[in-house]
C-alpha atoms as a PDB file:
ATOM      1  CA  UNK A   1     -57.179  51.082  14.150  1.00  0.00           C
ATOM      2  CA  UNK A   2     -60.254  52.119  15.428  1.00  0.00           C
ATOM      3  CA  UNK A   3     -63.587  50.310  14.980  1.00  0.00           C
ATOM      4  CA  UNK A   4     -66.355  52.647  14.252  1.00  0.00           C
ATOM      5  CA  UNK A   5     -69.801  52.124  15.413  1.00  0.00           C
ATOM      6  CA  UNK A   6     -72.426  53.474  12.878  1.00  0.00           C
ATOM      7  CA  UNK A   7     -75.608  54.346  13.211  1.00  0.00           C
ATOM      8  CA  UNK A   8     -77.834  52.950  10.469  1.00  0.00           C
ATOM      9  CA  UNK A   9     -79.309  56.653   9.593  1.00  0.00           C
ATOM     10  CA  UNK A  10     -78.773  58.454   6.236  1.00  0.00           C
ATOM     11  CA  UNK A  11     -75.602  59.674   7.209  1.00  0.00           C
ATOM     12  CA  UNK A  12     -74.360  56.205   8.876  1.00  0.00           C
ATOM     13  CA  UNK A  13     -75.420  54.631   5.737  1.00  0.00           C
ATOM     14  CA  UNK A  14     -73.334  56.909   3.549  1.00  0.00           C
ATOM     15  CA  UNK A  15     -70.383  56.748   5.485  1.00  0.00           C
ATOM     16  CA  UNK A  16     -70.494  52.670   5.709  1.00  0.00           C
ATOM     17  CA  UNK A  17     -70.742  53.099   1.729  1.00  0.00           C
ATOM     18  CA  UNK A  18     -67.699  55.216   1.467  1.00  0.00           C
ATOM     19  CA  UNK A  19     -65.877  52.997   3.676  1.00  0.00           C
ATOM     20  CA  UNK A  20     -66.833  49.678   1.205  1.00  0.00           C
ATOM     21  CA  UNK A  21     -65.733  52.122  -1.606  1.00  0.00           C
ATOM     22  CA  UNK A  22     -62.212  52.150  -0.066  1.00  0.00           C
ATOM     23  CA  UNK A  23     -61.448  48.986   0.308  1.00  0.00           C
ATOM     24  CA  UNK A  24     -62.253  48.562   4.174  1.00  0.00           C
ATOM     25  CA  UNK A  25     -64.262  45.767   5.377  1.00  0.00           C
ATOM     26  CA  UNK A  26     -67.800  47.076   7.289  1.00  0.00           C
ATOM     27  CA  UNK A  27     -69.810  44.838   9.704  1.00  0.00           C
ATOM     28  CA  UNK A  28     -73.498  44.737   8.488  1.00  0.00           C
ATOM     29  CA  UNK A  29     -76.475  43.431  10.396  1.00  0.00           C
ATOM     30  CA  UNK A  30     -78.300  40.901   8.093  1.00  0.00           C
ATOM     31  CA  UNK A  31     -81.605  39.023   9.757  1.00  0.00           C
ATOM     32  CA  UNK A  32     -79.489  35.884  10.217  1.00  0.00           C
ATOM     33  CA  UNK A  33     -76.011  37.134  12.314  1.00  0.00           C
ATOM     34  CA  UNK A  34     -74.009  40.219  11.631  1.00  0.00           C
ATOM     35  CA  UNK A  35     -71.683  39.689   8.274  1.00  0.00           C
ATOM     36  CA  UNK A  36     -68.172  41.285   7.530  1.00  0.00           C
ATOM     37  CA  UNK A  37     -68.794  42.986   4.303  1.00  0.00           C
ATOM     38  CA  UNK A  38     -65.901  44.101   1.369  1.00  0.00           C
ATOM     39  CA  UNK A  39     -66.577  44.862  -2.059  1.00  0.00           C
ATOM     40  CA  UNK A  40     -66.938  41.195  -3.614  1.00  0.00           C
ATOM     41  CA  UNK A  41     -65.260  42.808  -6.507  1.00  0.00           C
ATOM     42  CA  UNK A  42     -62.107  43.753  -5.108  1.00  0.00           C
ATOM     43  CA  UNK A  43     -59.647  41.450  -4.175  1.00  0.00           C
ATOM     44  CA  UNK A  44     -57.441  43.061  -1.438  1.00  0.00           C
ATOM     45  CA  UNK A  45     -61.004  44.009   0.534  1.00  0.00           C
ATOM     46  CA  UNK A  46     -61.685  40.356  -0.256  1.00  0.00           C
ATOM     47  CA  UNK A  47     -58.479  39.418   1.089  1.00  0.00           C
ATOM     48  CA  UNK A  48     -59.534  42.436   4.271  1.00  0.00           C
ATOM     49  CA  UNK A  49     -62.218  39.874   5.609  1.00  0.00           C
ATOM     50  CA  UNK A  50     -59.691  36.645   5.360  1.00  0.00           C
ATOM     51  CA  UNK A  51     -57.264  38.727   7.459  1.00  0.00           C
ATOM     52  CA  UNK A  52     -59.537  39.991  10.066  1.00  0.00           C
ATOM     53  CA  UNK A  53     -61.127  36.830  10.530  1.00  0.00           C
ATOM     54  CA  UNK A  54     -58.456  34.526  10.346  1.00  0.00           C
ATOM     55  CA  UNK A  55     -60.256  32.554   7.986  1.00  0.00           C
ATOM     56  CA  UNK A  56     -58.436  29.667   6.039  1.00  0.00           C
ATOM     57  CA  UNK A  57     -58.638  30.734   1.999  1.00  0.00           C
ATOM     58  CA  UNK A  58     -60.266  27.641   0.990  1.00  0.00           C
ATOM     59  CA  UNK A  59     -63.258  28.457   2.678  1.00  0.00           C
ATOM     60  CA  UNK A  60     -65.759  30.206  -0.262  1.00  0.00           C
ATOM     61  CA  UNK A  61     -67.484  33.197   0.431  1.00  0.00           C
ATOM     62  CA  UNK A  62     -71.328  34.321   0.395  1.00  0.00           C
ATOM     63  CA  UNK A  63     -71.963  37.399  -2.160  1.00  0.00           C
ATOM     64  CA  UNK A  64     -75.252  39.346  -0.876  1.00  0.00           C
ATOM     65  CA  UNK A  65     -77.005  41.301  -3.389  1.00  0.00           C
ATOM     66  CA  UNK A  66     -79.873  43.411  -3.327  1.00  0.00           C
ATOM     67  CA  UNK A  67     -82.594  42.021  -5.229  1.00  0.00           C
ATOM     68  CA  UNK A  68     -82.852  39.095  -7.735  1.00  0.00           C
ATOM     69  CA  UNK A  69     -81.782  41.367 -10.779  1.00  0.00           C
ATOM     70  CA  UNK A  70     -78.765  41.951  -9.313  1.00  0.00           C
ATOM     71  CA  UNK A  71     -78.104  37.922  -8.322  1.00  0.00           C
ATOM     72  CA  UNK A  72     -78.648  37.369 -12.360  1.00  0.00           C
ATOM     73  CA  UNK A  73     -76.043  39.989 -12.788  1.00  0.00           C
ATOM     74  CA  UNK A  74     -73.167  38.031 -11.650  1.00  0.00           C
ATOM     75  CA  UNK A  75     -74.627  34.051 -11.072  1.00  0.00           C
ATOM     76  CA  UNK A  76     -76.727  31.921 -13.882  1.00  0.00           C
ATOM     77  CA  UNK A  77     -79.597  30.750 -12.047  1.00  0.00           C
ATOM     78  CA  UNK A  78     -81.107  27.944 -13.591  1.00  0.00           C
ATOM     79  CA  UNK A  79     -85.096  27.053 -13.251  1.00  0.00           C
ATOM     80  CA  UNK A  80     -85.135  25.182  -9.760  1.00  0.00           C
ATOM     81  CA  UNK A  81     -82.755  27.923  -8.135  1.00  0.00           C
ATOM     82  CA  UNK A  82     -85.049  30.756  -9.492  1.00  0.00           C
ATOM     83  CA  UNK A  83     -88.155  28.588  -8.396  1.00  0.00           C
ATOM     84  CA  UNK A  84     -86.418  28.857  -4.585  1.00  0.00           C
ATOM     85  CA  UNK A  85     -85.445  32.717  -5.442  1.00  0.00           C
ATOM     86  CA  UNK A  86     -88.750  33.530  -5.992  1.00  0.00           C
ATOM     87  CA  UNK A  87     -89.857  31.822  -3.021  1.00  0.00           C
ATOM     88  CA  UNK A  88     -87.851  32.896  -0.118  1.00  0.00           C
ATOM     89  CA  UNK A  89     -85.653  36.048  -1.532  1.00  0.00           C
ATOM     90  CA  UNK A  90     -85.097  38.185   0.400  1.00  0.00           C
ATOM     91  CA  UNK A  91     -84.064  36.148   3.316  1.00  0.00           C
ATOM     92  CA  UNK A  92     -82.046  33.528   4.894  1.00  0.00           C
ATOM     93  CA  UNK A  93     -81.751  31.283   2.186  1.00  0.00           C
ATOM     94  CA  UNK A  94     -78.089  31.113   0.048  1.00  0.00           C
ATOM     95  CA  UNK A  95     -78.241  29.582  -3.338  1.00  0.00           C
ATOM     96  CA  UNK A  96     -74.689  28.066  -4.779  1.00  0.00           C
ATOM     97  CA  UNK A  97     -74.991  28.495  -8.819  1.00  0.00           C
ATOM     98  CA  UNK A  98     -72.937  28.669 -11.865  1.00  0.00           C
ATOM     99  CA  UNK A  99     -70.774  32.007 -11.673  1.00  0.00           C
ATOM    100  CA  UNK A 100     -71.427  33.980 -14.864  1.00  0.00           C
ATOM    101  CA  UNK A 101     -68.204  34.700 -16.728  1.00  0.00           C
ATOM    102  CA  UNK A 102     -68.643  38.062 -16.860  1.00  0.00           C
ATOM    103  CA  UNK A 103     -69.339  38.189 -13.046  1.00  0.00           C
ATOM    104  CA  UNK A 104     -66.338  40.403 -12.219  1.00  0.00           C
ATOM    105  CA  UNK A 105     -66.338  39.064  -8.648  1.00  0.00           C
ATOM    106  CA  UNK A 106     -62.660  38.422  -7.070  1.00  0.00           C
ATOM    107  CA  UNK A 107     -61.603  34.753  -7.136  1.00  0.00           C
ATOM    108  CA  UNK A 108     -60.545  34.920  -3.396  1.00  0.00           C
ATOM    109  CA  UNK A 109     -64.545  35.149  -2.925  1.00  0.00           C
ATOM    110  CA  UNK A 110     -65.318  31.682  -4.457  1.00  0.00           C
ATOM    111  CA  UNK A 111     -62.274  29.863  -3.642  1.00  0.00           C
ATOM    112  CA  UNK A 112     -61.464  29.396  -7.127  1.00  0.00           C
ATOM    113  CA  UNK A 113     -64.558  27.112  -7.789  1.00  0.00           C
ATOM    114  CA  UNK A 114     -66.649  27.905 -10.569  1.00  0.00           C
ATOM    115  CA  UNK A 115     -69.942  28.424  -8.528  1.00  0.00           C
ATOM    116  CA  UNK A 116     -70.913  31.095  -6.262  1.00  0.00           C
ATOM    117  CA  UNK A 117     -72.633  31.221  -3.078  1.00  0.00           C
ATOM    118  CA  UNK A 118     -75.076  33.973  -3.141  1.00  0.00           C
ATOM    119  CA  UNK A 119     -78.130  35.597  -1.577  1.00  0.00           C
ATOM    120  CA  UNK A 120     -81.161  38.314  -1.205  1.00  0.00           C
ATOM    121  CA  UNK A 121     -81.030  39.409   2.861  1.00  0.00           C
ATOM    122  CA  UNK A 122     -84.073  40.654   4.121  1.00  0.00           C
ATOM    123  CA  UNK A 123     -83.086  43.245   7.101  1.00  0.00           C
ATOM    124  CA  UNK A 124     -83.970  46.439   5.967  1.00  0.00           C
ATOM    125  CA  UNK A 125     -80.485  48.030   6.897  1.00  0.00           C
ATOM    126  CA  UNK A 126     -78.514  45.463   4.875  1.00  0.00           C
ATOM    127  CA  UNK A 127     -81.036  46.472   1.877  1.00  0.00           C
ATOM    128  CA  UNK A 128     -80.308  50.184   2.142  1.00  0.00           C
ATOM    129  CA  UNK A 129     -76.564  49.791   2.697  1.00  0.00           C
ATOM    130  CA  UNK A 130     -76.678  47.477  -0.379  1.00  0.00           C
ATOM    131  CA  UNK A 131     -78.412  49.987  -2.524  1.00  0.00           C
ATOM    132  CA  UNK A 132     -76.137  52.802  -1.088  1.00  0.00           C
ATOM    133  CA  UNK A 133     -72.848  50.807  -2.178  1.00  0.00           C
ATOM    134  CA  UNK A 134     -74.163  49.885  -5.437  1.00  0.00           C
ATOM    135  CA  UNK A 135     -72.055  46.688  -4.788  1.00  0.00           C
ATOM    136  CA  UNK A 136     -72.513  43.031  -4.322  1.00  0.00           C
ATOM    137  CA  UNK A 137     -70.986  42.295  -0.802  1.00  0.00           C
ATOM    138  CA  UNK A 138     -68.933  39.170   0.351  1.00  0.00           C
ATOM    139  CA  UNK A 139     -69.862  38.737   3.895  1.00  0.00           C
ATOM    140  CA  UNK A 140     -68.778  35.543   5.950  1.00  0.00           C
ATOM    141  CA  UNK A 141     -70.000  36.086   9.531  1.00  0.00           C
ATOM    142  CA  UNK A 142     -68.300  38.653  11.757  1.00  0.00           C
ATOM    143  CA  UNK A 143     -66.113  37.189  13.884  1.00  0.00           C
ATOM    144  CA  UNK A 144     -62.786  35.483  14.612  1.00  0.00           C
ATOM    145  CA  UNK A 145     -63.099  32.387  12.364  1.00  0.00           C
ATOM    146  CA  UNK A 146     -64.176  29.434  14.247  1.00  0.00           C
ATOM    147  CA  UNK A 147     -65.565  31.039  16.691  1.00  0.00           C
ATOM    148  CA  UNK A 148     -69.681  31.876  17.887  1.00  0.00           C
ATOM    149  CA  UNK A 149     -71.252  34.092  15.654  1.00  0.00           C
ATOM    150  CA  UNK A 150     -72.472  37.513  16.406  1.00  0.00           C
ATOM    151  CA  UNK A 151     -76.285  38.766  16.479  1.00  0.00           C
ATOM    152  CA  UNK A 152     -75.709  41.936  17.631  1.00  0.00           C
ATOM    153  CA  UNK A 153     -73.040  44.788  16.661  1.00  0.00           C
ATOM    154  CA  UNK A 154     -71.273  44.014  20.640  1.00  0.00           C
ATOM    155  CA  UNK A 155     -70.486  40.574  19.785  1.00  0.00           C
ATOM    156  CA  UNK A 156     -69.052  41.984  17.082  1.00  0.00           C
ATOM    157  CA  UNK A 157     -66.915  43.779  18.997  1.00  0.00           C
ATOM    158  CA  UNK A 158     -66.276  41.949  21.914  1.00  0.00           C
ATOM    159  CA  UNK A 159     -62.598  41.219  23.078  1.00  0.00           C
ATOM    160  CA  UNK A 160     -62.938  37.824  22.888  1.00  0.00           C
ATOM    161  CA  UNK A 161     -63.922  36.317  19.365  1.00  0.00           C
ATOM    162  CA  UNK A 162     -64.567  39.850  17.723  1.00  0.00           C
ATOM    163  CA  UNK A 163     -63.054  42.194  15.812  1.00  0.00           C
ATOM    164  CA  UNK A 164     -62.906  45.426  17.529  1.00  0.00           C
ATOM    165  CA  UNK A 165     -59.879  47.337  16.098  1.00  0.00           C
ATOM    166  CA  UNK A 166     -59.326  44.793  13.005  1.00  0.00           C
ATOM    167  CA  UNK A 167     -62.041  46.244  11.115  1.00  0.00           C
ATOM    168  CA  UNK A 168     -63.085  50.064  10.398  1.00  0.00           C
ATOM    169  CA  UNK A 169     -66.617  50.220  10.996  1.00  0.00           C
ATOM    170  CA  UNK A 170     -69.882  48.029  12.033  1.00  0.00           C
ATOM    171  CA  UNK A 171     -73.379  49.376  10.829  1.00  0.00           C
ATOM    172  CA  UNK A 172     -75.591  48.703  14.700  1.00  0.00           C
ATOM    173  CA  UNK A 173     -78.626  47.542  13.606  1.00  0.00           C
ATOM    174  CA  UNK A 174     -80.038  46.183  16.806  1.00  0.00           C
ATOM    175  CA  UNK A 175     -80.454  41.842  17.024  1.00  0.00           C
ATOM    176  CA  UNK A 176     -80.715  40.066  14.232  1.00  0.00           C
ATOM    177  CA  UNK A 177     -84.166  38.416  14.318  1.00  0.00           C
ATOM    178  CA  UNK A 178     -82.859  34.759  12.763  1.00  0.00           C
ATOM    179  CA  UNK A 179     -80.033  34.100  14.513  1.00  0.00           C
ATOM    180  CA  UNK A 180     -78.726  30.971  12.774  1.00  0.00           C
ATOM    181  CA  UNK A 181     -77.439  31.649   9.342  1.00  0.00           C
ATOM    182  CA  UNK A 182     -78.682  30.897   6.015  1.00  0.00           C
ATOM    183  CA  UNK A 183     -79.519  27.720   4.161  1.00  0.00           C
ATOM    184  CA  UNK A 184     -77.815  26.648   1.510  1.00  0.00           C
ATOM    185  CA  UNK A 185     -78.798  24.820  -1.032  1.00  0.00           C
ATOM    186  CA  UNK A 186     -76.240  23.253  -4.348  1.00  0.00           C
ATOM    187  CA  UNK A 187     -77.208  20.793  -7.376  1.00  0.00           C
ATOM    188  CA  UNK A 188     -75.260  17.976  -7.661  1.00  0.00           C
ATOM    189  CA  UNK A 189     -75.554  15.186  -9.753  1.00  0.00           C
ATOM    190  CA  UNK A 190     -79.069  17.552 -11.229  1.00  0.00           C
ATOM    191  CA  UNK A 191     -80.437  17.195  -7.653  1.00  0.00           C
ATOM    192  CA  UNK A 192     -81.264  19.830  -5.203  1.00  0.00           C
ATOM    193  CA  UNK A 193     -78.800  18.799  -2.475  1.00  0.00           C
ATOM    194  CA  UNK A 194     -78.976  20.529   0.909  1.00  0.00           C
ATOM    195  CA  UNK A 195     -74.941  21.699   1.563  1.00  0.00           C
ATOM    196  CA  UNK A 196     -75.396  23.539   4.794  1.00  0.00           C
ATOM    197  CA  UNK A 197     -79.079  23.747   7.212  1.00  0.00           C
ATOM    198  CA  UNK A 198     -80.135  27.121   8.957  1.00  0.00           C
ATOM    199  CA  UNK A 199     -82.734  29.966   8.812  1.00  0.00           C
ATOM    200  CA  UNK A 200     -85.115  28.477   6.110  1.00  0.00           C
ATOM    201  CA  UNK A 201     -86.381  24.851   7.200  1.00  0.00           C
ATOM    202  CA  UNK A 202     -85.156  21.956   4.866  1.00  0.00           C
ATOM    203  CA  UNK A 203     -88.857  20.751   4.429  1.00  0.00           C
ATOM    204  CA  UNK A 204     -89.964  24.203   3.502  1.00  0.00           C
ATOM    205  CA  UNK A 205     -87.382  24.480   0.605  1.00  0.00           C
ATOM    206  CA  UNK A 206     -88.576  20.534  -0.637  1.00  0.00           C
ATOM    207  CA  UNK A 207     -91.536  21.447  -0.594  1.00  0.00           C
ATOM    208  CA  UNK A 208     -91.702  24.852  -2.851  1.00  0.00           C
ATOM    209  CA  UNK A 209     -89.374  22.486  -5.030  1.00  0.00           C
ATOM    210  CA  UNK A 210     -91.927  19.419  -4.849  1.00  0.00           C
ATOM    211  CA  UNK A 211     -89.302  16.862  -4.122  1.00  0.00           C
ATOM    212  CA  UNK A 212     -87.033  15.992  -1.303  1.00  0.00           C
ATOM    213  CA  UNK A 213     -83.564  17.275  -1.171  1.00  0.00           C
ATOM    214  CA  UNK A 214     -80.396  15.139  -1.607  1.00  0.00           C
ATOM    215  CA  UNK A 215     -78.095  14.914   2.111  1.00  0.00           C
ATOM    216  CA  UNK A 216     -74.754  16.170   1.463  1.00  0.00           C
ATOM    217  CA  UNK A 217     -71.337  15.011   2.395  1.00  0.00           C
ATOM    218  CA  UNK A 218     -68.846  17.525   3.086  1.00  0.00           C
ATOM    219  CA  UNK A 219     -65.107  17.084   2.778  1.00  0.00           C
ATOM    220  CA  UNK A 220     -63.790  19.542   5.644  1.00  0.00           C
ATOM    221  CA  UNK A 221     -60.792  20.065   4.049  1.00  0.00           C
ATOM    222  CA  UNK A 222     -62.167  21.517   0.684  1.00  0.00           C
ATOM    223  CA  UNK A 223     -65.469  23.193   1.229  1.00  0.00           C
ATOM    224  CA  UNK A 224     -67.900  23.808  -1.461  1.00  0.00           C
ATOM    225  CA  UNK A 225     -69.768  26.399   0.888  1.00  0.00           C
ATOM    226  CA  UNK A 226     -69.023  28.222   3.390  1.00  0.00           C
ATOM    227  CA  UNK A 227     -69.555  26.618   7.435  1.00  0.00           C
ATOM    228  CA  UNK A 228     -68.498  23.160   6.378  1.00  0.00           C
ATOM    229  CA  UNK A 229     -64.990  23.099   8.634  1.00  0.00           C
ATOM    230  CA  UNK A 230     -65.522  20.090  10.801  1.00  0.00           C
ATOM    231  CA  UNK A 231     -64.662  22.827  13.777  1.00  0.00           C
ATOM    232  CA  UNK A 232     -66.746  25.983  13.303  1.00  0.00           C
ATOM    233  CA  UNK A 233     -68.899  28.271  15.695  1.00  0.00           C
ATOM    234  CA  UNK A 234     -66.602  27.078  18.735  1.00  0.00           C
ATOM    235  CA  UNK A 235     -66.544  28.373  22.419  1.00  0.00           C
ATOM    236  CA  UNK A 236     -63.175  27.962  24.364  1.00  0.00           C
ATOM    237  CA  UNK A 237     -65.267  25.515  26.373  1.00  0.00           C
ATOM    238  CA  UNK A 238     -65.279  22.038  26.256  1.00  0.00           C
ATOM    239  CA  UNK A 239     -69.181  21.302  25.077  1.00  0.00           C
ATOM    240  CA  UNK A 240     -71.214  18.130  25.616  1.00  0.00           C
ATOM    241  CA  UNK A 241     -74.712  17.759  23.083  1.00  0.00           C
ATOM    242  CA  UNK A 242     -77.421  16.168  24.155  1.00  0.00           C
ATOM    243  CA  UNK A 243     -76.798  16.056  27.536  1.00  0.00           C
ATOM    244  CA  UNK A 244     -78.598  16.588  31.377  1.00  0.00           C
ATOM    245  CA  UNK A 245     -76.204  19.151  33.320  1.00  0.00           C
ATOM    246  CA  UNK A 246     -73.505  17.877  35.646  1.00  0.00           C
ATOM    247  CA  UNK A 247     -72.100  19.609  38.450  1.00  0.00           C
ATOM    248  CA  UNK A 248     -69.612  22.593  37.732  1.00  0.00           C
ATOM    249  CA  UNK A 249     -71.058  22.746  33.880  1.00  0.00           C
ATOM    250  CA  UNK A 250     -73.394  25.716  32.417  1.00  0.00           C
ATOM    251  CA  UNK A 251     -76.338  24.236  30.817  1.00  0.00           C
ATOM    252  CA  UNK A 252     -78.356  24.701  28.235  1.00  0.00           C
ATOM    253  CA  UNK A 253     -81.926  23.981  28.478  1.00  0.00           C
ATOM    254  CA  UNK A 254     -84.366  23.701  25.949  1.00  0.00           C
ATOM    255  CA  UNK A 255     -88.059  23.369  26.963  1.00  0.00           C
ATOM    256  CA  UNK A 256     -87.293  23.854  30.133  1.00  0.00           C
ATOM    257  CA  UNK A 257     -87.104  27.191  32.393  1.00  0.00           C
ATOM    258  CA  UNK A 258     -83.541  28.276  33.228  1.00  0.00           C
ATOM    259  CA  UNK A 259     -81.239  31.388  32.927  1.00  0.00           C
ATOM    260  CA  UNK A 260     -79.346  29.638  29.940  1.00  0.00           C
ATOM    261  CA  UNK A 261     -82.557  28.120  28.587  1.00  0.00           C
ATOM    262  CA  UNK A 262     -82.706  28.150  24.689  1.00  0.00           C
ATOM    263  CA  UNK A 263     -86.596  28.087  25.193  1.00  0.00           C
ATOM    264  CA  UNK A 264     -88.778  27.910  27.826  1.00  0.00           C
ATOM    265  CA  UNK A 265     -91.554  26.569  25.794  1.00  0.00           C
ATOM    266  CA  UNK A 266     -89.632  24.658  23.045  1.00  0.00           C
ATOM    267  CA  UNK A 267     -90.025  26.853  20.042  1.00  0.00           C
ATOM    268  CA  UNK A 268     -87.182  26.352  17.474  1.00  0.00           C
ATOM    269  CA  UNK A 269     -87.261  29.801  16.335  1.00  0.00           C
ATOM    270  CA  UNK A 270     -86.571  31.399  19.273  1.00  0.00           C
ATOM    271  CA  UNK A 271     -84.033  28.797  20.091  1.00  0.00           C
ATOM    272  CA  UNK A 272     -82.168  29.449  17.259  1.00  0.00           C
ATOM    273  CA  UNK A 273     -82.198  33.131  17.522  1.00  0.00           C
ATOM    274  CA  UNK A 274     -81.238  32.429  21.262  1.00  0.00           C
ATOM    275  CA  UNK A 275     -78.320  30.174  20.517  1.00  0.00           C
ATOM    276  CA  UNK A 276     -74.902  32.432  19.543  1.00  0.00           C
ATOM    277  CA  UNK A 277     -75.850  34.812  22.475  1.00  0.00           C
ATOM    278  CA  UNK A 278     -76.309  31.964  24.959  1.00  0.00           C
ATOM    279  CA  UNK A 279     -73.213  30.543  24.044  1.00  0.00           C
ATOM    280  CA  UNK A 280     -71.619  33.475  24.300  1.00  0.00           C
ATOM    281  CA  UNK A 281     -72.873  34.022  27.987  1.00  0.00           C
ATOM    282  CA  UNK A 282     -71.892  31.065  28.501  1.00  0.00           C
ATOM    283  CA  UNK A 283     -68.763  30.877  27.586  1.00  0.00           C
ATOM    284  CA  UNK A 284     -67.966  33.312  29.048  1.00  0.00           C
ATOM    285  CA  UNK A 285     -68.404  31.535  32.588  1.00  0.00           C
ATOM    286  CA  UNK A 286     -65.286  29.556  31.761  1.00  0.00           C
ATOM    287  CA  UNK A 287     -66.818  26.314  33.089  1.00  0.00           C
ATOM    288  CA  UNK A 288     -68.170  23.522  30.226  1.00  0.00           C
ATOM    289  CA  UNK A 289     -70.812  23.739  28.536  1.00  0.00           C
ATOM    290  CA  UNK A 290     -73.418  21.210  28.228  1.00  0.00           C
ATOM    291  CA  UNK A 291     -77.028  20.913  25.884  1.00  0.00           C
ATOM    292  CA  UNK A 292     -79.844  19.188  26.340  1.00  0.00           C
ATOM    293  CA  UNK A 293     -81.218  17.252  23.384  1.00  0.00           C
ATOM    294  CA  UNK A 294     -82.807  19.691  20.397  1.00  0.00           C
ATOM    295  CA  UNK A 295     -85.774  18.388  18.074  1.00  0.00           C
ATOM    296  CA  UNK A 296     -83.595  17.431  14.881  1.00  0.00           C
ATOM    297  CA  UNK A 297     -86.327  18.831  12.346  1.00  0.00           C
ATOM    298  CA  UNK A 298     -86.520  22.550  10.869  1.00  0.00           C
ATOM    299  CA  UNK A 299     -84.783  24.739  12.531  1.00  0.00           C
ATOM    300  CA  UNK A 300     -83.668  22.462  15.062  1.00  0.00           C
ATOM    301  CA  UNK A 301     -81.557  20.854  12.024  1.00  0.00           C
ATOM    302  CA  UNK A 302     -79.829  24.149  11.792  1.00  0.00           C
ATOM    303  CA  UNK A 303     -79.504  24.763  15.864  1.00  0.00           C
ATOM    304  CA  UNK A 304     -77.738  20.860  16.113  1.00  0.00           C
ATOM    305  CA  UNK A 305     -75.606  21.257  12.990  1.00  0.00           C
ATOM    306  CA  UNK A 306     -73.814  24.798  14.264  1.00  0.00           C
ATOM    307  CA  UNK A 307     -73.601  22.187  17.927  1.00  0.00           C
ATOM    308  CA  UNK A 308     -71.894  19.909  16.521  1.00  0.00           C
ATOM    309  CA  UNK A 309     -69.404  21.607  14.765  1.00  0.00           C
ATOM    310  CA  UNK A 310     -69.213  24.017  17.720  1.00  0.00           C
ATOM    311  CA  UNK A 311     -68.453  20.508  20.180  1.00  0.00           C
ATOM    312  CA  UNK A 312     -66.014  19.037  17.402  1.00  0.00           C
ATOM    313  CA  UNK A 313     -62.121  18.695  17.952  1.00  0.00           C
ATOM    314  CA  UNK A 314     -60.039  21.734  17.315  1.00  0.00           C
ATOM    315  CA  UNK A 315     -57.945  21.732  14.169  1.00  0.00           C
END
């Protein structure tokens, strides 16, 4: 099968729509990293995006939607969730809430739990192609599972870690500004518990909430969101953290000048929007990998969190 690249134009749009509407899975550009998107209402497309990514069905799904209407449609959002919604929808924030009964959304999407993962993406081509489907989408990142995340429709495709000629189409909507995926944030125990850091700072989310948010421990064997595998995000090279480069290994600067640097100047942001494609590059050296040391607060949270899995043993 034949990938197809799309442009995001009327007619690109239309045909990525009809695609969905069959039952084929369709990389999207979202501003975090590219998603693989199926109809989160019908099972086999669901069950499309397990098989193309490899990914093991235990790990829940994301459900975009296109506007906050449409998230009450299928998820009960109680007061502190719609106090977040308000704040931060659309964008990179992902909100795991009762599923409403009536939902209609394929079990394969939630792993069988009784919450869903879901949330409001701000880039404007995910917003049109969501209001040209009509649907709400299931879209896990777009790649081999386990492995680096894409930002831009060639890592999609890429031989290595992508999933040129296992899907039928990605939409190209140029780099996707974040570059780290969304936050997600649960209840548990009544408390606003932080399952899983990224595009949205921690302190911000606290903060529009008025009290601190509960740590969470996962259990990698049973997820309650997705990217909570103990190995996830992984290059095929070994990877140090927090390290000064040795001879024979690429490294990974931050605040520092370099051509693997992360940022020159030490800005988070543009570390984390630098970090899949570095690793990529990187990679694809085929020598290992080291870091140097990243600022464990916002969005550094999310840059050392997708490290550490990415650095963790292989299953």
């Amino acid at each position: 099968m034949q990938t197809l690249r799309l442009i995001p134009d009327r007619a690109g749009l239309a045909q990525a729509a009809r695609l969905l509407a069959q039952g084929r899975c369709v990389a999207i550009p979202t501003e975090t990293v590219y998603g693989l998107a199926a109809d989160a209402r019908d099972g086999a497309a669901v069950a499309g995006i397990y098989q193309a990514k490899g990914r093991p069905s235990f790990n829940p799904l994301i459900v975009h939607v296109a506007d906050l209407s449409a998230a009450q449609a299928v998820a009960d959002l109680p007061p502190q969730a719609l106090t977040l919604a308000r704040a931060f929808w659309p964008g990179a924030l992902t909100l795991v809430v009762p599923l409403r009964a009536d939902a209609g959304i394929a079990g394969l999407v939630t792993a069988g739990l009784d919450t869903i993962g879901i949330r409001v993406p701000a880039h404007p081509v995910a917003q049109a192609l969501l209001r040209a489907s009509g649907a709400p989408l299931a879209a896990p990142s777009a790649n081999a599972s386990g492995r680096i995340s894409p930002t831009t429709a060639d890592h999609v495709l890429h031989p290595d870690g992508g999933l040129d000629g296992r899907i039928a189409a990605v939409l190209d909507g140029g780099a996707c500004p974040v570059g780290v995926e969304s936050t997600i944030i649960g209840w548990q125990d009544g408390r606003p518990t932080l399952l899983r850091p990224g595009g949205i700072p921690a302190e911000a989310i606290a903060a529009a909430l008025g009290e601190p948010l509960a740590a969470h421990h996962a259990d990698p064997s049973a997820p309650n969101a997705p990217g909570q595998l103990s190995s996830h995000y992984a290059p095929q090279s070994a990877l140090r953290l927090n390290a000064v480069p040795a001879p024979g290994e690429t490294h990974l600067s931050f605040g520092a000048p370099g051509p693997f640097s992360l940022s020159e100047t030490g800005d988070l942001t543009q570390a984390a929007a630098r970090l899949f494609d570095l690793l990529r590059r990187a990679d694809a050296l085929g020598r290992p990998i080291s870091v140097a040391p990243i600022p464990d607060h916002g969005l550094g949270q999310a840059i050392n969190d997708r490290l550490r899995r990415a650095a963790a043993p292989r299953p």
